[in-house]
C-alpha atoms as a PDB file:
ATOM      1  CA  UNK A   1     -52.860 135.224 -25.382  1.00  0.00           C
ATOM      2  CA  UNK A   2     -53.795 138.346 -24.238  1.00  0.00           C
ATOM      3  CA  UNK A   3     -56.034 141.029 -26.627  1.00  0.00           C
ATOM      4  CA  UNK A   4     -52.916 143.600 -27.685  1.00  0.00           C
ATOM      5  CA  UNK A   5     -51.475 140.311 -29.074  1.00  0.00           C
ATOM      6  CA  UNK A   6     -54.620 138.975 -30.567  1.00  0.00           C
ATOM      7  CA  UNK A   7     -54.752 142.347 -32.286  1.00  0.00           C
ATOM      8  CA  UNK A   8     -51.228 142.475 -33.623  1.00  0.00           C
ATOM      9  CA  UNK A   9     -51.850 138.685 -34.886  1.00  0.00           C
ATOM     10  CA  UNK A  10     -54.475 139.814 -36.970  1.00  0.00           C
ATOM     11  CA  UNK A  11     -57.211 137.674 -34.683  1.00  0.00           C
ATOM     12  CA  UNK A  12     -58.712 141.002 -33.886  1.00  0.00           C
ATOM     13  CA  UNK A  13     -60.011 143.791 -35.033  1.00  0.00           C
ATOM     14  CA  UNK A  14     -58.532 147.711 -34.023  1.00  0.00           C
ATOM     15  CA  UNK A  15     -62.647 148.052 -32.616  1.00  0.00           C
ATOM     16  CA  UNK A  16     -62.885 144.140 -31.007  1.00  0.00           C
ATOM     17  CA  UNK A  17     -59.599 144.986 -29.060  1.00  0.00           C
ATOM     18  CA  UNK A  18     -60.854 148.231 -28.127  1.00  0.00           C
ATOM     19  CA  UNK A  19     -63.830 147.012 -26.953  1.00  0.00           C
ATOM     20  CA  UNK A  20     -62.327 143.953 -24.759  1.00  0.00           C
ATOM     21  CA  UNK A  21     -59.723 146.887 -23.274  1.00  0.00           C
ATOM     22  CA  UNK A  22     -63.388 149.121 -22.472  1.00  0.00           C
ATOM     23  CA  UNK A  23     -62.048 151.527 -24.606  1.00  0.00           C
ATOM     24  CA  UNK A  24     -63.084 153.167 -27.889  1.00  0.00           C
ATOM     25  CA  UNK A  25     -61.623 152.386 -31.118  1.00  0.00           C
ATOM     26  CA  UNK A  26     -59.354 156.027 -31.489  1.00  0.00           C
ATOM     27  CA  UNK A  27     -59.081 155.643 -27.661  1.00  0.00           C
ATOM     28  CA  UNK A  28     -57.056 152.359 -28.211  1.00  0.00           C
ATOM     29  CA  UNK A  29     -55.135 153.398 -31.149  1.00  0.00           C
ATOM     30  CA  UNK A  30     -53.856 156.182 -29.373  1.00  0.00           C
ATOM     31  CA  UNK A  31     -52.627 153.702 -26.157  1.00  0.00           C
ATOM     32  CA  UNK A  32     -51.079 151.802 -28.658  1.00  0.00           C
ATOM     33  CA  UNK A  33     -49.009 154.370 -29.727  1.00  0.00           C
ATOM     34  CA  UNK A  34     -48.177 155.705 -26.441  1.00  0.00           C
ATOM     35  CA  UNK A  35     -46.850 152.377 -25.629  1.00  0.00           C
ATOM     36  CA  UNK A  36     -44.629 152.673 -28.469  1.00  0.00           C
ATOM     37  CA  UNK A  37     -46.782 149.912 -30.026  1.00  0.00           C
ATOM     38  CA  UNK A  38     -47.215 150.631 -34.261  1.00  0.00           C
ATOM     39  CA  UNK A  39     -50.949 150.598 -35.612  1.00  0.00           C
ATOM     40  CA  UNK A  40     -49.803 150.136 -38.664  1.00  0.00           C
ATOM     41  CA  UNK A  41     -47.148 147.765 -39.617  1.00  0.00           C
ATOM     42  CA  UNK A  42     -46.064 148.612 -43.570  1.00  0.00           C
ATOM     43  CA  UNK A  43     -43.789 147.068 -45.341  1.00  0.00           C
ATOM     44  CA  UNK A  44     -41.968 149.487 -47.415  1.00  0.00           C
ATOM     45  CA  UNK A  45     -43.765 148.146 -50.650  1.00  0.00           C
ATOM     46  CA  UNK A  46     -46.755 147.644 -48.848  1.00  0.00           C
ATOM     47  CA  UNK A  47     -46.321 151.550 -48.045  1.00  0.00           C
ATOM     48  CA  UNK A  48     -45.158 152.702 -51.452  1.00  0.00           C
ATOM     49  CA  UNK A  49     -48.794 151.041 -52.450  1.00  0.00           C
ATOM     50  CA  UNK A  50     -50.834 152.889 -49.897  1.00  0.00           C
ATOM     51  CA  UNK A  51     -48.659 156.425 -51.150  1.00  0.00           C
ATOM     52  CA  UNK A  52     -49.944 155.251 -54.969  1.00  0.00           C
ATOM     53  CA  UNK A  53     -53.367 154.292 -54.167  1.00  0.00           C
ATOM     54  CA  UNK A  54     -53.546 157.687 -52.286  1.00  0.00           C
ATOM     55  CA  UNK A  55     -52.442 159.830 -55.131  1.00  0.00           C
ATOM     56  CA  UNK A  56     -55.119 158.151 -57.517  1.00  0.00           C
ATOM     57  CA  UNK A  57     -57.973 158.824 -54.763  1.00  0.00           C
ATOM     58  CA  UNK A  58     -56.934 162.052 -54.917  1.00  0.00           C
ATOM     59  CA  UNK A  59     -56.605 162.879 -58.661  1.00  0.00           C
ATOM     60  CA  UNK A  60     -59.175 161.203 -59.344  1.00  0.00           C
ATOM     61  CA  UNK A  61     -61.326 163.286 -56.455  1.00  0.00           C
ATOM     62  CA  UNK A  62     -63.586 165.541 -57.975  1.00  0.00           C
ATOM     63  CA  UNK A  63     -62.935 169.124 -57.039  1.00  0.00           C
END
């Protein structure tokens, strides 16, 4: 198996594939996306979660 599939598995991390590829972490998310490979793979609840959790962070934020 190689390491982009390892990664989207879950069998390694976004900085353990990076470092396999000799790349840096940012470095390989940005190849992954111009590959037209998604970091992130939401489902749309999963999303509407993140959105939520997001919103509290920020209310609760202290200005």
């Amino acid at each position: 198996m190689d390491v982009v599939s390892r990664f989207l598995n879950g069998h390694l991390s976004s900085g353990q594939a990076a470092r396999l590829m000799a790349m840096g972490r940012v470095e390989f998310i940005v190849w992954l996306r111009e590959q037209g490979i998604a970091y992130l793979n939401y489902s749309p609840e999963e999303f509407a979660e993140e959105v939520t959790a997001m919103e509290r962070l920020e209310v609760a934020r202290p200005q």
